[in-house]
N, C-alpha and C. Protein backbone atom coordinates (compact mmCIF):
# COMPACT_ATOMS: atom_id res chain seq x y z
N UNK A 1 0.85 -1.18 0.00
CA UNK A 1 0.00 0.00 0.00
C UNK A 1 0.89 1.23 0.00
N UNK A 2 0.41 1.89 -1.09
CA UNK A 2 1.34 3.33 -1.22
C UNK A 2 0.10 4.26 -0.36
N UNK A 3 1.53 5.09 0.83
CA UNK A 3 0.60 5.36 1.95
C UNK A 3 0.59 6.97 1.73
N UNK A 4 1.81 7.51 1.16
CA UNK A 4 1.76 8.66 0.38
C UNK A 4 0.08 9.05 -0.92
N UNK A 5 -0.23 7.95 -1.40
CA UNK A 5 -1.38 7.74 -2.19
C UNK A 5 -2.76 7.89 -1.75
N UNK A 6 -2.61 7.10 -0.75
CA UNK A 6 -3.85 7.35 0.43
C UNK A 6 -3.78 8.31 0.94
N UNK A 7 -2.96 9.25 1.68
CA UNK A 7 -3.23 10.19 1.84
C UNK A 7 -3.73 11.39 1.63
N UNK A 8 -2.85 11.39 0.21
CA UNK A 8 -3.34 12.44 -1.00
C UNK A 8 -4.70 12.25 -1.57
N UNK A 9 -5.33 10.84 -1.99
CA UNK A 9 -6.22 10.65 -1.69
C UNK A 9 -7.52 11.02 -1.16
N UNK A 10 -7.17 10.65 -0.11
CA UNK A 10 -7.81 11.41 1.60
C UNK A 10 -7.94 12.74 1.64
N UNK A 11 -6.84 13.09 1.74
CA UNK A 11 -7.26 14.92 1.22
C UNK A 11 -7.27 15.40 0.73
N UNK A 12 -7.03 15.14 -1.00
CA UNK A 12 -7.24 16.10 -2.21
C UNK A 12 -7.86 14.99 -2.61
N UNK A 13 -9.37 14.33 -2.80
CA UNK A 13 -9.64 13.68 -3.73
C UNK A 13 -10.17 13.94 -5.09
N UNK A 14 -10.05 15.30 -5.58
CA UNK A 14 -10.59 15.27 -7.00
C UNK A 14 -9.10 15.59 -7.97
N UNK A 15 -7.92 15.53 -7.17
CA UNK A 15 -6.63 15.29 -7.79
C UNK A 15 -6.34 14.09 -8.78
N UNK A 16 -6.43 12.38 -8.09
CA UNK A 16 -5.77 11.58 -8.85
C UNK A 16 -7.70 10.66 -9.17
N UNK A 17 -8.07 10.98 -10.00
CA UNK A 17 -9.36 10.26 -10.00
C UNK A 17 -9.13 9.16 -11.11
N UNK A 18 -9.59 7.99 -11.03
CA UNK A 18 -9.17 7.09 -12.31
C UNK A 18 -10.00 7.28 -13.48
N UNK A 19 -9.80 7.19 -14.52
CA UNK A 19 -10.59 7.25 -15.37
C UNK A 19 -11.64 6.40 -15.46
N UNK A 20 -12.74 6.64 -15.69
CA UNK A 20 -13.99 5.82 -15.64
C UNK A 20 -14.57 5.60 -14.49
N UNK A 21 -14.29 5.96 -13.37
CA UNK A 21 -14.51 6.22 -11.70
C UNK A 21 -15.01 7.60 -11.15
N UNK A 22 -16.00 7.89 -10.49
CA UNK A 22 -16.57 9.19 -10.30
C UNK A 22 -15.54 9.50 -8.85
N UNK A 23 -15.41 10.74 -8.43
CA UNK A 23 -15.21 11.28 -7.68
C UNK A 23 -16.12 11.02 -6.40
N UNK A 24 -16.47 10.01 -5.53
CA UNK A 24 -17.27 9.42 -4.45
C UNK A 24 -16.48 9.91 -3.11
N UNK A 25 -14.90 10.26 -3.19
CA UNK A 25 -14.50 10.56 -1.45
C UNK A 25 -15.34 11.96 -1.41
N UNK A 26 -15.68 12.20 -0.14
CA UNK A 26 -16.18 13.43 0.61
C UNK A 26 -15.08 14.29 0.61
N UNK A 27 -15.65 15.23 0.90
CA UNK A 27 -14.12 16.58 0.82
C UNK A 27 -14.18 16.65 2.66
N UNK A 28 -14.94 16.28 3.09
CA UNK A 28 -14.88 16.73 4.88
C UNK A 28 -13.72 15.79 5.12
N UNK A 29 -12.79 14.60 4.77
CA UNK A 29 -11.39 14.25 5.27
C UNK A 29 -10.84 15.43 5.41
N UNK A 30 -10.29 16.12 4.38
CA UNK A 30 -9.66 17.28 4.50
C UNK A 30 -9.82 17.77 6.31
N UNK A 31 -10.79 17.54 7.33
CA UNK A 31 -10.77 18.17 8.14
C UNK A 31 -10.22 17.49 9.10
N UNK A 32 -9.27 15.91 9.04
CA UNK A 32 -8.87 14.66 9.90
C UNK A 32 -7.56 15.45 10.57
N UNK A 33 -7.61 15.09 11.68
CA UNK A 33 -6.44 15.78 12.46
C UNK A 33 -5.22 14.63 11.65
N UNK A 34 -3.70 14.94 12.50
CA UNK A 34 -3.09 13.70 11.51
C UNK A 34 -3.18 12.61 12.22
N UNK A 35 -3.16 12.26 13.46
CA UNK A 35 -3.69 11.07 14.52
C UNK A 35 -4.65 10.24 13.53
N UNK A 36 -5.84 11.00 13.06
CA UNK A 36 -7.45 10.84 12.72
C UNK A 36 -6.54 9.95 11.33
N UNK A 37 -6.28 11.09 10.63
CA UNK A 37 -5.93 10.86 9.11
C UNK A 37 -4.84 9.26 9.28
N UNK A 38 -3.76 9.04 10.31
CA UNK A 38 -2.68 7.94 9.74
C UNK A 38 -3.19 6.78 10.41
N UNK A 39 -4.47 6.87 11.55
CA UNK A 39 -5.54 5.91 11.74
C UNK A 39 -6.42 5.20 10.88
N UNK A 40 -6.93 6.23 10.34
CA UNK A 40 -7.84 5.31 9.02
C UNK A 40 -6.84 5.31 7.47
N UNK A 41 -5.95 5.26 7.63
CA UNK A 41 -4.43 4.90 6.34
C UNK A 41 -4.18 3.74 7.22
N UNK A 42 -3.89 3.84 8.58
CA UNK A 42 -3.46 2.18 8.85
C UNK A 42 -4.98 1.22 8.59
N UNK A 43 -5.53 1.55 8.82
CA UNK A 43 -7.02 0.74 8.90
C UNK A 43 -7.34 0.49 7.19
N UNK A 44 -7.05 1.52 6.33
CA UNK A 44 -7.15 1.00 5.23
C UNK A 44 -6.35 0.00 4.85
N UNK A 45 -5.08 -0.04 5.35
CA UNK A 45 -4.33 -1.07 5.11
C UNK A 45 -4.49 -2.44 5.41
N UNK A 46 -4.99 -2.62 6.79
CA UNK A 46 -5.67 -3.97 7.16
C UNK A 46 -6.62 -4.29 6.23
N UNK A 47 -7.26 -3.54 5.58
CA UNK A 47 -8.30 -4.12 4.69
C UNK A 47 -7.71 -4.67 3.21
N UNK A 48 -6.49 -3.74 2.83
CA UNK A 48 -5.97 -4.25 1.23
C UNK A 48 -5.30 -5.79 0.87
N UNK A 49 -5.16 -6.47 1.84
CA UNK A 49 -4.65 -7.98 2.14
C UNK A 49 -5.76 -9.21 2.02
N UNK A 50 -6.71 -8.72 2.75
CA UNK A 50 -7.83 -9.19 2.88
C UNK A 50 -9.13 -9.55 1.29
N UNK A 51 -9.45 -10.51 1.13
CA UNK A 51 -10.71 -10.84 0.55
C UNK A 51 -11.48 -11.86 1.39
N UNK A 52 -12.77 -11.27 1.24
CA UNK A 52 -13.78 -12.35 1.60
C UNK A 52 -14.22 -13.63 0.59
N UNK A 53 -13.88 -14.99 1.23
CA UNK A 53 -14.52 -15.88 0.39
C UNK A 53 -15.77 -15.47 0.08
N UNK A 54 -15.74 -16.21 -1.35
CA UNK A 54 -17.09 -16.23 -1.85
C UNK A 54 -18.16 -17.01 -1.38
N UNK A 55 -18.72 -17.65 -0.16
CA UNK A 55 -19.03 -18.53 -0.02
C UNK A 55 -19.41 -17.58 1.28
N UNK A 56 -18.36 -16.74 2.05
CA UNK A 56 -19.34 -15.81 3.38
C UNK A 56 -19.86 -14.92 2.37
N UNK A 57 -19.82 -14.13 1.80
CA UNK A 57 -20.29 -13.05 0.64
C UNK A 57 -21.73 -13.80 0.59
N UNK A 58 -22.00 -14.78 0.06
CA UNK A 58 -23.20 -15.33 -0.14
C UNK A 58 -23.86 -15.77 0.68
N UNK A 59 -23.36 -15.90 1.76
CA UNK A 59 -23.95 -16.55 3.41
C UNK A 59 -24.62 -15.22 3.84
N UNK A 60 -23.57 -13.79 3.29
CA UNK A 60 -23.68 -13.01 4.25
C UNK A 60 -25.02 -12.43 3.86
N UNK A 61 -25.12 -12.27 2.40
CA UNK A 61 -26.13 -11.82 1.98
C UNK A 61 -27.56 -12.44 1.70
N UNK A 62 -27.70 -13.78 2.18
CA UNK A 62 -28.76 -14.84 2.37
C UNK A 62 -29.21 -14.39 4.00
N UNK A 63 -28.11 -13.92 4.75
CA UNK A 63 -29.11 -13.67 5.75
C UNK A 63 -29.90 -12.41 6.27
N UNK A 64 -29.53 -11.16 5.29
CA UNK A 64 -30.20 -10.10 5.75
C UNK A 64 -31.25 -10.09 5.37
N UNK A 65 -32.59 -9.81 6.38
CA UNK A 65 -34.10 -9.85 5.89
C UNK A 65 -34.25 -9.18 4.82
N UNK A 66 -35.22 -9.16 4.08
CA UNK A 66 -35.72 -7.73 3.20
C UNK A 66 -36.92 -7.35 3.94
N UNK A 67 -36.89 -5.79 3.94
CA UNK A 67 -37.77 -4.97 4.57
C UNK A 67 -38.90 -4.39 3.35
């Protein structure tokens, strides 16, 4: 994980937008103290390692009621 990326990211998001991808981050990061801000950069990171089998994905979504 490029953590320089996330950051920039995080607080300039209409800088690096991918092509064919809308602009979806909020501009209120911009207001993360840096504690706030290298908290959710480490927390994003726990997540980039990670996939969910396909098999909870489908468990997971068999069990929420519909309203």
């Amino acid at each position: 994980v490029d953590e320089n990326y996330l950051r920039s990211s995080i607080l300039k998001p209409e800088e690096q937008i991918v092509q064919g991808y809308p602009n979806v981050m909020p501009g209120a990061y911009s207001s993360l103290s840096e504690r706030q801000l290298t908290g959710l950069i480490e927390f994003i990171k726990t997540l980039s390692d990670k996939e969910a089998p396909a098999s909870d994905a489908q468990t997971a979504s068999a069990t929420v009621p519909n309203n």
